[in-house]
C-alpha atoms as a PDB file:
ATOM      1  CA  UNK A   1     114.785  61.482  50.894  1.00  0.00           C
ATOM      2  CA  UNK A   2     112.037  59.268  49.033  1.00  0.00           C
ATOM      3  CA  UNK A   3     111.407  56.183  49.933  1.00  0.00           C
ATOM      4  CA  UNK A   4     109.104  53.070  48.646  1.00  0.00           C
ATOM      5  CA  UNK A   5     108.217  51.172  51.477  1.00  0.00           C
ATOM      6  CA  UNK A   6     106.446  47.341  50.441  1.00  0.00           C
ATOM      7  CA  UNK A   7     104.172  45.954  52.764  1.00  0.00           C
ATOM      8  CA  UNK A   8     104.135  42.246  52.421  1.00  0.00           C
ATOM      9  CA  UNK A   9     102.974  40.991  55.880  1.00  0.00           C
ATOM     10  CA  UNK A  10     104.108  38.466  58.382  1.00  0.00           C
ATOM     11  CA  UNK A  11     103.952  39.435  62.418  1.00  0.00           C
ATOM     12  CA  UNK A  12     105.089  43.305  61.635  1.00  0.00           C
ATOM     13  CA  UNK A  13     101.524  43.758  60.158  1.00  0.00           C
ATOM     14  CA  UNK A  14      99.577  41.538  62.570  1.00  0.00           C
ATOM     15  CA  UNK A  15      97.759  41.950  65.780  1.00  0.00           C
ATOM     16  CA  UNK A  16      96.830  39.323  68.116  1.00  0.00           C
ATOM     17  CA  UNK A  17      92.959  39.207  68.873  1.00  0.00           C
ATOM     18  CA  UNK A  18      91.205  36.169  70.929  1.00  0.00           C
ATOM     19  CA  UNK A  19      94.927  34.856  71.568  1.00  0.00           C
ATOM     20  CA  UNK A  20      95.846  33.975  67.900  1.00  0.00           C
ATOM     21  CA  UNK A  21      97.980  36.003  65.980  1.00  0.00           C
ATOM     22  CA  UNK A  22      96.351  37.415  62.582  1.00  0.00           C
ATOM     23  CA  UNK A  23      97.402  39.901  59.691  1.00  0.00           C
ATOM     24  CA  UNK A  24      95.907  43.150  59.651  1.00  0.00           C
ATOM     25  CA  UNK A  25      96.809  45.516  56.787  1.00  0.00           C
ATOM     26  CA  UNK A  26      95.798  48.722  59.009  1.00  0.00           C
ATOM     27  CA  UNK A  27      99.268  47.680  60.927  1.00  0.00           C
ATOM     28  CA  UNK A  28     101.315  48.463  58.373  1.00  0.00           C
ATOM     29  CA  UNK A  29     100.872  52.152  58.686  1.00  0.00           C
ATOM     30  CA  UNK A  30     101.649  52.187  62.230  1.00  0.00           C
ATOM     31  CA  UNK A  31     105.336  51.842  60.837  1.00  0.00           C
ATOM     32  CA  UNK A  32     105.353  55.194  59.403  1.00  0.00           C
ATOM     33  CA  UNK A  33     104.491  57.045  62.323  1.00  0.00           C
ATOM     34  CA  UNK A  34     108.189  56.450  63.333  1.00  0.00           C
ATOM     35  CA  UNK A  35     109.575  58.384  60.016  1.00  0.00           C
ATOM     36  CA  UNK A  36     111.705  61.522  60.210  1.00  0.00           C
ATOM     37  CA  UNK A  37     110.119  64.754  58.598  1.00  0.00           C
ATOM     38  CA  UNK A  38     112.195  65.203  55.526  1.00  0.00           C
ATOM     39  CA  UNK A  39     110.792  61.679  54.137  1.00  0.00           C
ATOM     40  CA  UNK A  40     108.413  61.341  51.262  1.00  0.00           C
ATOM     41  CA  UNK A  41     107.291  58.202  51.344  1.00  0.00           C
ATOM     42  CA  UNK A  42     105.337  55.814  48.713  1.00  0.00           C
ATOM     43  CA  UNK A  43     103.459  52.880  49.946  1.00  0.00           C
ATOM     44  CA  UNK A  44     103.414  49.614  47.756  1.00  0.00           C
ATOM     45  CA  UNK A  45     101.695  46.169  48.445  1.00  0.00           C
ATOM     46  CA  UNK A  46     102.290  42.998  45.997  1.00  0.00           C
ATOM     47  CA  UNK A  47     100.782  41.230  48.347  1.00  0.00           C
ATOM     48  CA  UNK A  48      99.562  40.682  52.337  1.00  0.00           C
ATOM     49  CA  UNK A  49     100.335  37.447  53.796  1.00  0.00           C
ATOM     50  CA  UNK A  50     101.193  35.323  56.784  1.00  0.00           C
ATOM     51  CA  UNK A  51     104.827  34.500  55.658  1.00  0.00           C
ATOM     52  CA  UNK A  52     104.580  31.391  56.641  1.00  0.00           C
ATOM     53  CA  UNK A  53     102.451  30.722  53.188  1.00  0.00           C
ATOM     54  CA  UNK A  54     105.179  31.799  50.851  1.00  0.00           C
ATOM     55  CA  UNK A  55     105.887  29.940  47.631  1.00  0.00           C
ATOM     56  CA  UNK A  56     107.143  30.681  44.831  1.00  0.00           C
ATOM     57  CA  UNK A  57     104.308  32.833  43.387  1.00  0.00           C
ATOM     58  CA  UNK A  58     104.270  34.990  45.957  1.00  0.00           C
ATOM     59  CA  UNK A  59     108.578  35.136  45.270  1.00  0.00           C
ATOM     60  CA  UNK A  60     108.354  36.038  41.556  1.00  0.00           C
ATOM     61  CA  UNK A  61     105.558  39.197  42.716  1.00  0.00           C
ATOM     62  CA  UNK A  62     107.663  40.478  45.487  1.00  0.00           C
ATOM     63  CA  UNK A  63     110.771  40.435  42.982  1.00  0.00           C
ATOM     64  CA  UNK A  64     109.060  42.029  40.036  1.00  0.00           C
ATOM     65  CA  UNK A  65     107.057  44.688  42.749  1.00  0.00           C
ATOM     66  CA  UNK A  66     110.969  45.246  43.815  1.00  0.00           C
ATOM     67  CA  UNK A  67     112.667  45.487  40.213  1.00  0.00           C
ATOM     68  CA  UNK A  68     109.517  48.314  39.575  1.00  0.00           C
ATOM     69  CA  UNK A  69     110.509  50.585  42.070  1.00  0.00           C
ATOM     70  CA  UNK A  70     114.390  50.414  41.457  1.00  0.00           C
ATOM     71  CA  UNK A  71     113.614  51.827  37.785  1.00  0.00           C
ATOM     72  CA  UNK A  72     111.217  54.581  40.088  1.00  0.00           C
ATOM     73  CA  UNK A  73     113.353  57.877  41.545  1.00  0.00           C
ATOM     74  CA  UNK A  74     113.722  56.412  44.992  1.00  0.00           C
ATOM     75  CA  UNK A  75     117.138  56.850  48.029  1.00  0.00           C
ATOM     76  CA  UNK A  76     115.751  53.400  49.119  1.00  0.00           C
ATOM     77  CA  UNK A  77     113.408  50.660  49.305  1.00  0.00           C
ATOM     78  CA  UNK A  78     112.198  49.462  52.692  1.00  0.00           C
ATOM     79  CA  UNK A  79     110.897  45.732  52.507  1.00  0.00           C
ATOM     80  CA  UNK A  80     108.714  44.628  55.632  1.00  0.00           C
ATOM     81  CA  UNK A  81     108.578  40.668  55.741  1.00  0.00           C
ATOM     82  CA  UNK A  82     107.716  38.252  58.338  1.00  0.00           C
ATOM     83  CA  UNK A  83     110.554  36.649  60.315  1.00  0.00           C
ATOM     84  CA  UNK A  84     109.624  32.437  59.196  1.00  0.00           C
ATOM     85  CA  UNK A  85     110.759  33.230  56.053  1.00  0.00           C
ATOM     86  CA  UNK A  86     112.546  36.082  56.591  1.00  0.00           C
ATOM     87  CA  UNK A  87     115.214  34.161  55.006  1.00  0.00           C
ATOM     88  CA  UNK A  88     113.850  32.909  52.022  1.00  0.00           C
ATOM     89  CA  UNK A  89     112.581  36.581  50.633  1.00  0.00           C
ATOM     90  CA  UNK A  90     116.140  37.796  51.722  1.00  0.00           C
ATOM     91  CA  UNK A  91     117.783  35.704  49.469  1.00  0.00           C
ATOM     92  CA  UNK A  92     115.329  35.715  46.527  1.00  0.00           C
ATOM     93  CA  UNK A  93     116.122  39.350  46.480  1.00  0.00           C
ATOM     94  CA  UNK A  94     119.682  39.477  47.071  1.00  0.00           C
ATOM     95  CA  UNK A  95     119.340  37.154  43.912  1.00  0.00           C
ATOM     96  CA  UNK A  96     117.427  39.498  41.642  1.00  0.00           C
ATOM     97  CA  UNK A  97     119.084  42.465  43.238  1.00  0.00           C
ATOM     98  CA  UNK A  98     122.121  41.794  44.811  1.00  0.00           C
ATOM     99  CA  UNK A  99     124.509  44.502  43.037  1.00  0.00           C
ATOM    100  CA  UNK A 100     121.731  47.204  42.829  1.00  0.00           C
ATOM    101  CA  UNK A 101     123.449  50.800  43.668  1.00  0.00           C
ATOM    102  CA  UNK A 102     120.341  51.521  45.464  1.00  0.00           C
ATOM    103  CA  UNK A 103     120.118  50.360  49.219  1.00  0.00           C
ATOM    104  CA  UNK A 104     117.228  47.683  49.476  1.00  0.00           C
ATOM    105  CA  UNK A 105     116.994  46.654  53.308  1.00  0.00           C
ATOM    106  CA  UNK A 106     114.501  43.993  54.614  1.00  0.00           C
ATOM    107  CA  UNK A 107     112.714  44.619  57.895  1.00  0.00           C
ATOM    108  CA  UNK A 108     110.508  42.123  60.639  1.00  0.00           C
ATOM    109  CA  UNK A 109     109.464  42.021  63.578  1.00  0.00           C
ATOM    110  CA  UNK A 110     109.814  39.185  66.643  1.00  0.00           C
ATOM    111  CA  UNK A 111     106.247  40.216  68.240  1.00  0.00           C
ATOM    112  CA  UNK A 112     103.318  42.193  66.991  1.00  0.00           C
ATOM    113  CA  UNK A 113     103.958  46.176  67.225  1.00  0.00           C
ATOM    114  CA  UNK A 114     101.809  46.939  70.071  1.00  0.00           C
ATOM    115  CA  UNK A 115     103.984  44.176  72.042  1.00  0.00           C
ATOM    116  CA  UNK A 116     106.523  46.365  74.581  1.00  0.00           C
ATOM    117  CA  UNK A 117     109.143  42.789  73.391  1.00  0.00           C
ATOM    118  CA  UNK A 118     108.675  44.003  69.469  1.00  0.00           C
ATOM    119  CA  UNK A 119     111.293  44.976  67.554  1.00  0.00           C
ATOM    120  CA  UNK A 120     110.001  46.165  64.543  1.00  0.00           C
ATOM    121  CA  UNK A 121     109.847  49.942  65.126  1.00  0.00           C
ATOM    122  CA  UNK A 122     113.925  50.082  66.012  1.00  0.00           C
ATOM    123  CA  UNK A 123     114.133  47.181  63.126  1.00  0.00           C
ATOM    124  CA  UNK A 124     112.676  49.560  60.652  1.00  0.00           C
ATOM    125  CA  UNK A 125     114.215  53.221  62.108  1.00  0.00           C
ATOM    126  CA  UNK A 126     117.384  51.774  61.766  1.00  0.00           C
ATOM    127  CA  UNK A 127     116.717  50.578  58.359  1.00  0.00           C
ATOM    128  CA  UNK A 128     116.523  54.204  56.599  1.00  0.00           C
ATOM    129  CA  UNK A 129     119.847  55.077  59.244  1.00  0.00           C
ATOM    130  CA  UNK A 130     121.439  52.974  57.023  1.00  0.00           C
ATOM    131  CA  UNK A 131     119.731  53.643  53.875  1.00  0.00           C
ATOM    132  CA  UNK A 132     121.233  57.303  54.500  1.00  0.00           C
ATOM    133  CA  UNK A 133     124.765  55.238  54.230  1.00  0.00           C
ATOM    134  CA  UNK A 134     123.759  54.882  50.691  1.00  0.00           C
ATOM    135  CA  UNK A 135     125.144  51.738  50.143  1.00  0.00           C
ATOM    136  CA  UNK A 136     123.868  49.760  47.987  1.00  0.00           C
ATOM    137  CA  UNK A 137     122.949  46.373  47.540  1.00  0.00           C
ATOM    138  CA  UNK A 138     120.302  44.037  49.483  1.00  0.00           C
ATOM    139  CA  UNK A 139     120.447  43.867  53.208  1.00  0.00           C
ATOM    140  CA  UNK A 140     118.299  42.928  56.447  1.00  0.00           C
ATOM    141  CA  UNK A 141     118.526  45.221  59.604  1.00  0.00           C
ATOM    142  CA  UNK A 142     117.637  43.419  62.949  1.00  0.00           C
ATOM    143  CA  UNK A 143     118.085  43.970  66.628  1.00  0.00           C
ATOM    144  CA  UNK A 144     118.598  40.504  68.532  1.00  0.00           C
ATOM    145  CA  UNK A 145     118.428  40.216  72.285  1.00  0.00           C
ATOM    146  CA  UNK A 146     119.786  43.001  74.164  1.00  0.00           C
ATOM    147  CA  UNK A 147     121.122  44.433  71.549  1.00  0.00           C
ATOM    148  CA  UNK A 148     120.994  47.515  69.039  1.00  0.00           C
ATOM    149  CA  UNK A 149     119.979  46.738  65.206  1.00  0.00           C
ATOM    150  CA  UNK A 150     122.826  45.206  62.644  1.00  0.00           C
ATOM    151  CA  UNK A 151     123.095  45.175  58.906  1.00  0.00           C
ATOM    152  CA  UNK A 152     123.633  41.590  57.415  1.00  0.00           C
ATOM    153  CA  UNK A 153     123.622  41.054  53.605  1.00  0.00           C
ATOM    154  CA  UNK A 154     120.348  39.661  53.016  1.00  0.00           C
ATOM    155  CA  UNK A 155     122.390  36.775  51.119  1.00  0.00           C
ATOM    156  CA  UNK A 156     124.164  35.557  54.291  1.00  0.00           C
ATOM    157  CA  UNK A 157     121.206  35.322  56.704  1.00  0.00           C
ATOM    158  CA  UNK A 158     121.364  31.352  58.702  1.00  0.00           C
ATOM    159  CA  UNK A 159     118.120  29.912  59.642  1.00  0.00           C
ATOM    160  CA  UNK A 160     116.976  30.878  63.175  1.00  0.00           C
ATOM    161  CA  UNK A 161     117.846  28.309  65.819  1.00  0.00           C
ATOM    162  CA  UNK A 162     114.498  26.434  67.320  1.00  0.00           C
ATOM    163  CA  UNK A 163     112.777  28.450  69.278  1.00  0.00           C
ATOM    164  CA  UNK A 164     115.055  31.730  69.393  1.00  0.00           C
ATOM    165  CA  UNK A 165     114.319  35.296  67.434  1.00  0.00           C
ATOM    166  CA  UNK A 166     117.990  36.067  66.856  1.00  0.00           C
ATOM    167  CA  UNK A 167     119.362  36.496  63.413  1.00  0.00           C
ATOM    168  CA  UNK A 168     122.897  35.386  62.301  1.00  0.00           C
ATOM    169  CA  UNK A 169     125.017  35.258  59.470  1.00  0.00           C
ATOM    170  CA  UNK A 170     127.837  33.360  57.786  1.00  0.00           C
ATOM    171  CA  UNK A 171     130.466  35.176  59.334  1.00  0.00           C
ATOM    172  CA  UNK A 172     129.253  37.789  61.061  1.00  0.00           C
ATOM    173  CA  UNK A 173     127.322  40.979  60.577  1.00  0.00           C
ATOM    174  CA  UNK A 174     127.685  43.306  57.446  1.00  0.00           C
ATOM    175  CA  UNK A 175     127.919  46.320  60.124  1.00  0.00           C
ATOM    176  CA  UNK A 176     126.352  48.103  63.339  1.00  0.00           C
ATOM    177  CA  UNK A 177     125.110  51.338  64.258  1.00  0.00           C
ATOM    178  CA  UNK A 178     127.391  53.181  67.185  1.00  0.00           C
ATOM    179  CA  UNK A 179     124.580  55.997  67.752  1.00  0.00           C
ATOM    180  CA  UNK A 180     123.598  57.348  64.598  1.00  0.00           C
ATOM    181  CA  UNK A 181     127.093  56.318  63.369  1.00  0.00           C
ATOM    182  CA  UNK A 182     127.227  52.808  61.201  1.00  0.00           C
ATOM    183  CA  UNK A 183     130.115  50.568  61.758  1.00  0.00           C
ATOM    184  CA  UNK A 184     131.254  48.719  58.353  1.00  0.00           C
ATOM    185  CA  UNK A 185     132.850  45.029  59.165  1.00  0.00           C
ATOM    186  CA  UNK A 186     132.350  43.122  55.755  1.00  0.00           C
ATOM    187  CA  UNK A 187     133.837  45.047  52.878  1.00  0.00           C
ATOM    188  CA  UNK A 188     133.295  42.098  51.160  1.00  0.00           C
ATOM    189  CA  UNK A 189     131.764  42.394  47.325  1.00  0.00           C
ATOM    190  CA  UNK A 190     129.133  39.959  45.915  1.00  0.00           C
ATOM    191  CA  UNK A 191     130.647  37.044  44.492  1.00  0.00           C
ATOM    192  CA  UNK A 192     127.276  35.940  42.341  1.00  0.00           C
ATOM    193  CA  UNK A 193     126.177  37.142  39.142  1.00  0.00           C
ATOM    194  CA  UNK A 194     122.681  38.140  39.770  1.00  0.00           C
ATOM    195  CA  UNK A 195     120.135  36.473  37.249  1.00  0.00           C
ATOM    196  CA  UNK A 196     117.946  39.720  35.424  1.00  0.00           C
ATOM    197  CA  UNK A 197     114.869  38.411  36.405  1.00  0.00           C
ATOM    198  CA  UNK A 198     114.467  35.204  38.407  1.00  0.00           C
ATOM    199  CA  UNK A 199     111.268  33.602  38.481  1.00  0.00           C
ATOM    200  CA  UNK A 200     110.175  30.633  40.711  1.00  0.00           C
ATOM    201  CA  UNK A 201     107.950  27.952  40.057  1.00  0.00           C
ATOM    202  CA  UNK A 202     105.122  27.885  42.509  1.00  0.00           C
ATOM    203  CA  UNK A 203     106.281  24.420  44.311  1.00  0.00           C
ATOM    204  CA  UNK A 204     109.900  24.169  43.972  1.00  0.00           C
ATOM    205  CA  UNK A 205     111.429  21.761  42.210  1.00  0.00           C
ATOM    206  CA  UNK A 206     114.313  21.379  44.446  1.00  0.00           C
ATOM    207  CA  UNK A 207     114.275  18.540  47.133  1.00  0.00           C
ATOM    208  CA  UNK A 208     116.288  19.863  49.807  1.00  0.00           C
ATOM    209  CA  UNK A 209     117.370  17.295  52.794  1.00  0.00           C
ATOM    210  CA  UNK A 210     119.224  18.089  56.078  1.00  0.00           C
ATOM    211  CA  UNK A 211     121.397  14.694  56.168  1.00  0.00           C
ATOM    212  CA  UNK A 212     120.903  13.580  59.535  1.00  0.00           C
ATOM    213  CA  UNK A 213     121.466  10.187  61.473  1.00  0.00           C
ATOM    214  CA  UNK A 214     119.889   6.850  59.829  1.00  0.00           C
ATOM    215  CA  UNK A 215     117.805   8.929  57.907  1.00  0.00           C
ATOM    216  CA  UNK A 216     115.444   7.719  54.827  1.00  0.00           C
ATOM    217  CA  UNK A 217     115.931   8.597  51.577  1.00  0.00           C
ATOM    218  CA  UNK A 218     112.991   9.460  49.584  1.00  0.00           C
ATOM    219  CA  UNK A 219     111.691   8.435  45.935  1.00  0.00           C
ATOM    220  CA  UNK A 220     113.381  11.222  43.569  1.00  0.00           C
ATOM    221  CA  UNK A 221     110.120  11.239  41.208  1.00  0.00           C
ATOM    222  CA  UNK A 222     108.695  14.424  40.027  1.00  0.00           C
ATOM    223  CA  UNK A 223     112.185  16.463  40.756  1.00  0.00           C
ATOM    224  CA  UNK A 224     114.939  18.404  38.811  1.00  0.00           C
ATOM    225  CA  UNK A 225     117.558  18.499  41.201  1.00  0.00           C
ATOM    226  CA  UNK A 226     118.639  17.669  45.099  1.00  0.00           C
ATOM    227  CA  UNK A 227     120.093  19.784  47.396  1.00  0.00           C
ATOM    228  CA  UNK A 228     122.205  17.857  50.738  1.00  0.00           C
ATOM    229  CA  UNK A 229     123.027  19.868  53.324  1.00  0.00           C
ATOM    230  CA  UNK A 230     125.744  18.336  55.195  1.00  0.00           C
ATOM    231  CA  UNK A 231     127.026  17.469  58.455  1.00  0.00           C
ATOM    232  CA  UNK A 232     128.833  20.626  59.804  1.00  0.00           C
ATOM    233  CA  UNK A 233     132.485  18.751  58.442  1.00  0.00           C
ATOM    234  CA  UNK A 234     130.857  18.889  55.062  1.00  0.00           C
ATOM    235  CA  UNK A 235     130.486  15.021  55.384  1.00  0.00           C
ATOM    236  CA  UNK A 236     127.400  12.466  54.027  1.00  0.00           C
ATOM    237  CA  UNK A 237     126.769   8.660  54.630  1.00  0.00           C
ATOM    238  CA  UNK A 238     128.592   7.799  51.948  1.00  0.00           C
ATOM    239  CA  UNK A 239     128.897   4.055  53.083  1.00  0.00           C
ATOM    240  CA  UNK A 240     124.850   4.238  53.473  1.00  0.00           C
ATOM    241  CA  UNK A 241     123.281   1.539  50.456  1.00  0.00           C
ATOM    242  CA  UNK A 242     119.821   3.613  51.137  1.00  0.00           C
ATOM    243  CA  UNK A 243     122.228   6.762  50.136  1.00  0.00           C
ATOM    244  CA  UNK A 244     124.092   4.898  47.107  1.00  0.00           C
ATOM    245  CA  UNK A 245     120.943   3.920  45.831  1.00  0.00           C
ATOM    246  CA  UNK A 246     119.395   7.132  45.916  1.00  0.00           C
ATOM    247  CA  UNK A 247     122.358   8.760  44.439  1.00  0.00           C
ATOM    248  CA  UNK A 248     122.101   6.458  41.370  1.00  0.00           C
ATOM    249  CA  UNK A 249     118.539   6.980  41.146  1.00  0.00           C
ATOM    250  CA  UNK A 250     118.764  10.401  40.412  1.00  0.00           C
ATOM    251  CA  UNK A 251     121.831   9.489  38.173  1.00  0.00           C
ATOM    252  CA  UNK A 252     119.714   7.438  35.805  1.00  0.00           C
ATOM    253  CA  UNK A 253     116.821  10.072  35.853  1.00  0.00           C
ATOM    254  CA  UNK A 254     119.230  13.025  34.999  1.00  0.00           C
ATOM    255  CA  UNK A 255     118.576  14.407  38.759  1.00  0.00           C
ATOM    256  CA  UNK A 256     121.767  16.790  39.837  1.00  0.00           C
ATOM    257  CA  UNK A 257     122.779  16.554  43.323  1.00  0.00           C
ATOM    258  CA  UNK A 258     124.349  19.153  44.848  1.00  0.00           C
ATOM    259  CA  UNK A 259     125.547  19.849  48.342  1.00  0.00           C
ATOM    260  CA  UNK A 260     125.867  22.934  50.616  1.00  0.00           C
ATOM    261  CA  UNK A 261     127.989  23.244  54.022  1.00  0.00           C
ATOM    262  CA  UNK A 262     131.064  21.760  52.690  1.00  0.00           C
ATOM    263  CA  UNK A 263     134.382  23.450  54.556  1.00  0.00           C
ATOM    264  CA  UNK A 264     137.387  24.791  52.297  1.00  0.00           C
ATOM    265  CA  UNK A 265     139.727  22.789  54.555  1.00  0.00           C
ATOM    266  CA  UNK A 266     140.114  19.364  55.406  1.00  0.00           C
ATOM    267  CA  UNK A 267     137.877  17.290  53.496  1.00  0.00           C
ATOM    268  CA  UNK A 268     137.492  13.480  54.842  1.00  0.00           C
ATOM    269  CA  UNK A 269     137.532  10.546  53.742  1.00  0.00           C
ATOM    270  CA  UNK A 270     134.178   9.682  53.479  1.00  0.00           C
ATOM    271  CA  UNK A 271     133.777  12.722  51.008  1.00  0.00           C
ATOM    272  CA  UNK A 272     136.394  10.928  48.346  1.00  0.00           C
ATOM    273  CA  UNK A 273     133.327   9.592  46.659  1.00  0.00           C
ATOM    274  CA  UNK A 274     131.293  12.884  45.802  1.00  0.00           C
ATOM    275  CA  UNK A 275     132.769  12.450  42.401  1.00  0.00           C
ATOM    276  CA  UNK A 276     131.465   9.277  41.700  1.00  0.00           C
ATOM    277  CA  UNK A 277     128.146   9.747  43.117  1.00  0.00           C
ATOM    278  CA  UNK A 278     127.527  12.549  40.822  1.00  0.00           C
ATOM    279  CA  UNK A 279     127.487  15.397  44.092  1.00  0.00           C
ATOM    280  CA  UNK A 280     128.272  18.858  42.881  1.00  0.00           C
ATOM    281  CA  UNK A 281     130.008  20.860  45.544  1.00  0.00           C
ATOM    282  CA  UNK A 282     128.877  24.488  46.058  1.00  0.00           C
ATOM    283  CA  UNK A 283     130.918  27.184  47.314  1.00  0.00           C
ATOM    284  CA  UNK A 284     130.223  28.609  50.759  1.00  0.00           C
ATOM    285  CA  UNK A 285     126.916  30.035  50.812  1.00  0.00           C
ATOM    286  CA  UNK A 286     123.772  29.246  53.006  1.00  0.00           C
ATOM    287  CA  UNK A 287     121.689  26.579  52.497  1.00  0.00           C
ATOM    288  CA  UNK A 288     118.388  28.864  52.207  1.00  0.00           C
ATOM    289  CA  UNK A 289     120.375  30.873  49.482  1.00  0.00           C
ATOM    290  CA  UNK A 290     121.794  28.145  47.712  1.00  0.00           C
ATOM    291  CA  UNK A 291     117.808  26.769  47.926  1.00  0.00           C
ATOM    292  CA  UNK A 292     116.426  29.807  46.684  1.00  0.00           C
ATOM    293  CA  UNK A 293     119.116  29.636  43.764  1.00  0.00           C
ATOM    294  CA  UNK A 294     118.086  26.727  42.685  1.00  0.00           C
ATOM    295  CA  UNK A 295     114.900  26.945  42.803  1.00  0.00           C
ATOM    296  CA  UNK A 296     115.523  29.632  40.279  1.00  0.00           C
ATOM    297  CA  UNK A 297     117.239  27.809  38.328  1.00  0.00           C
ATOM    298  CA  UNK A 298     115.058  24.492  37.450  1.00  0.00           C
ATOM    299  CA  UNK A 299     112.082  26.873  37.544  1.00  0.00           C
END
């Protein structure tokens, strides 16, 4: 089997020294110790960073470093990524590449390698188990607490919760490993057309807001569009005259709104409005995706 594994850093590639936590590319090696004997593998690196710095730059390289190797004679394409925005590159991928017949499978780690709590070694072993499935499109493998690696379509990754390592997805899991034996649960197909080759502006042009309680509504200068995410009933403060006024704002400066988390069922009410306040509904996707989509988009 060949394989192109991209090194783009984040805790997988650090080590902690003097109690701080810093990259260090020799890390990323330490990986391949792990592969089986019949792999040839090919070693790429757009670029090494804490993930935490990602913009949009650093997006556009890691698609185009992606889109090379697909047109390259490889089984698979290994992607090693640091958890904070584990998200993010998951989705700008699953964007670029999301019907590729070639398995492309995103891999992090919770702690550094040489932590005994790390699980980036069984994160990335259980990456080319499935990459032997031959399945393609773009997906993340990740072991949560107590548990043994699953497969989630990078598209469908939710943002951690505060303060936990655990991954989740809309819905559940794309599949899990029994043994050396991979359990399919979504036979689900991509319902996006994937964009040839996205590109994103280094500082988005996308304000995205989490609506919460009494919150402030900012000046809408210097943006192309808005992105809500709603309460979990899909709902906004519609009766708000901070929120009416900032929806008219953006109506007079050509702004689109759109919002994300909005239920197929029971709408309410307060939602009867979304017409007239110019709010585009989008179908049921995450907010980072429907972000990263976006961001595309306007760029």
């Amino acid at each position: 089997m060949r394989l192109a594994v991209i090194f783009t850093g984040g805790t997988i590639a650090c080590r902690l020294d003097d109690g701080y936590i810093g990259p260090c590319e020799k890390q990323n090696y330490e990986l391949l110790k792990v592969l089986d004997p019949d792999i040839e593998v090919k070693t790429f690196s757009p670029y090494f960073k804490p993930s935490e710095q990602l913009d949009g730059g650093l997006l556009t390289m890691l698609v185009k470093c992606v889109g090379g190797r697909l047109r390259e004679d490889f089984d698979g394409i290994i992607v090693t990524h640091g958890t904070d925005t584990l998200q993010y590159g998951a989705a700008a991928l699953s964007l670029a590449f999301g019907n590729s017949k070639i398995p492309i499978v995103l891999v992090s780690s919770n702690y550094v390698l040489s932590d005994r709590r790390s699980n980036g070694y069984i994160n990335f072993k259980y990456a080319i188990k499935f990459i032997r499935e031959n399945i393609g499109g773009v997906f993340v493998s990740y072991r949560n607490t107590d548990m043994l690696p699953e497969i989630h379509r990078a598209n469908k990754l939710l943002s951690h919760d505060p303060y936990i390592d655990d991954v989740r997805s809309i819905n559940g899991s794309f599949g899990y490993f029994e043994g050396d034996k991979f359990i399919r649960t979504d036979f689900s197909d991509n319902d996006y057309d994937a964009p040839e080759k996205p590109a994103f502006k280094k500082t988005s042009p996308v304000l995205w807001l989490s609506v919460h309680a009494g919150m402030f509504f900012p000046d809408a200068h210097g943006i192309k569009a808005v992105l809500f995410s709603s309460y979990h009933s899909g709902t906004l403060p519609t009766e708000s005259k901070d929120f009416i006024r900032f929806c008219k704002t953006c109506e007079v400066k050509q702004i689109s709104i759109y919002l994300v988390g909005m239920p197929k069922e029971s709408r309410y009410e307060s939602t009867r409005v979304f017409d007239e306040l110019g709010i585009r509904i989008l179908p049921e996707v995450t907010p980072i995706f429907a972000y990263i989509k976006l961001w595309a988009q306007y760029s």
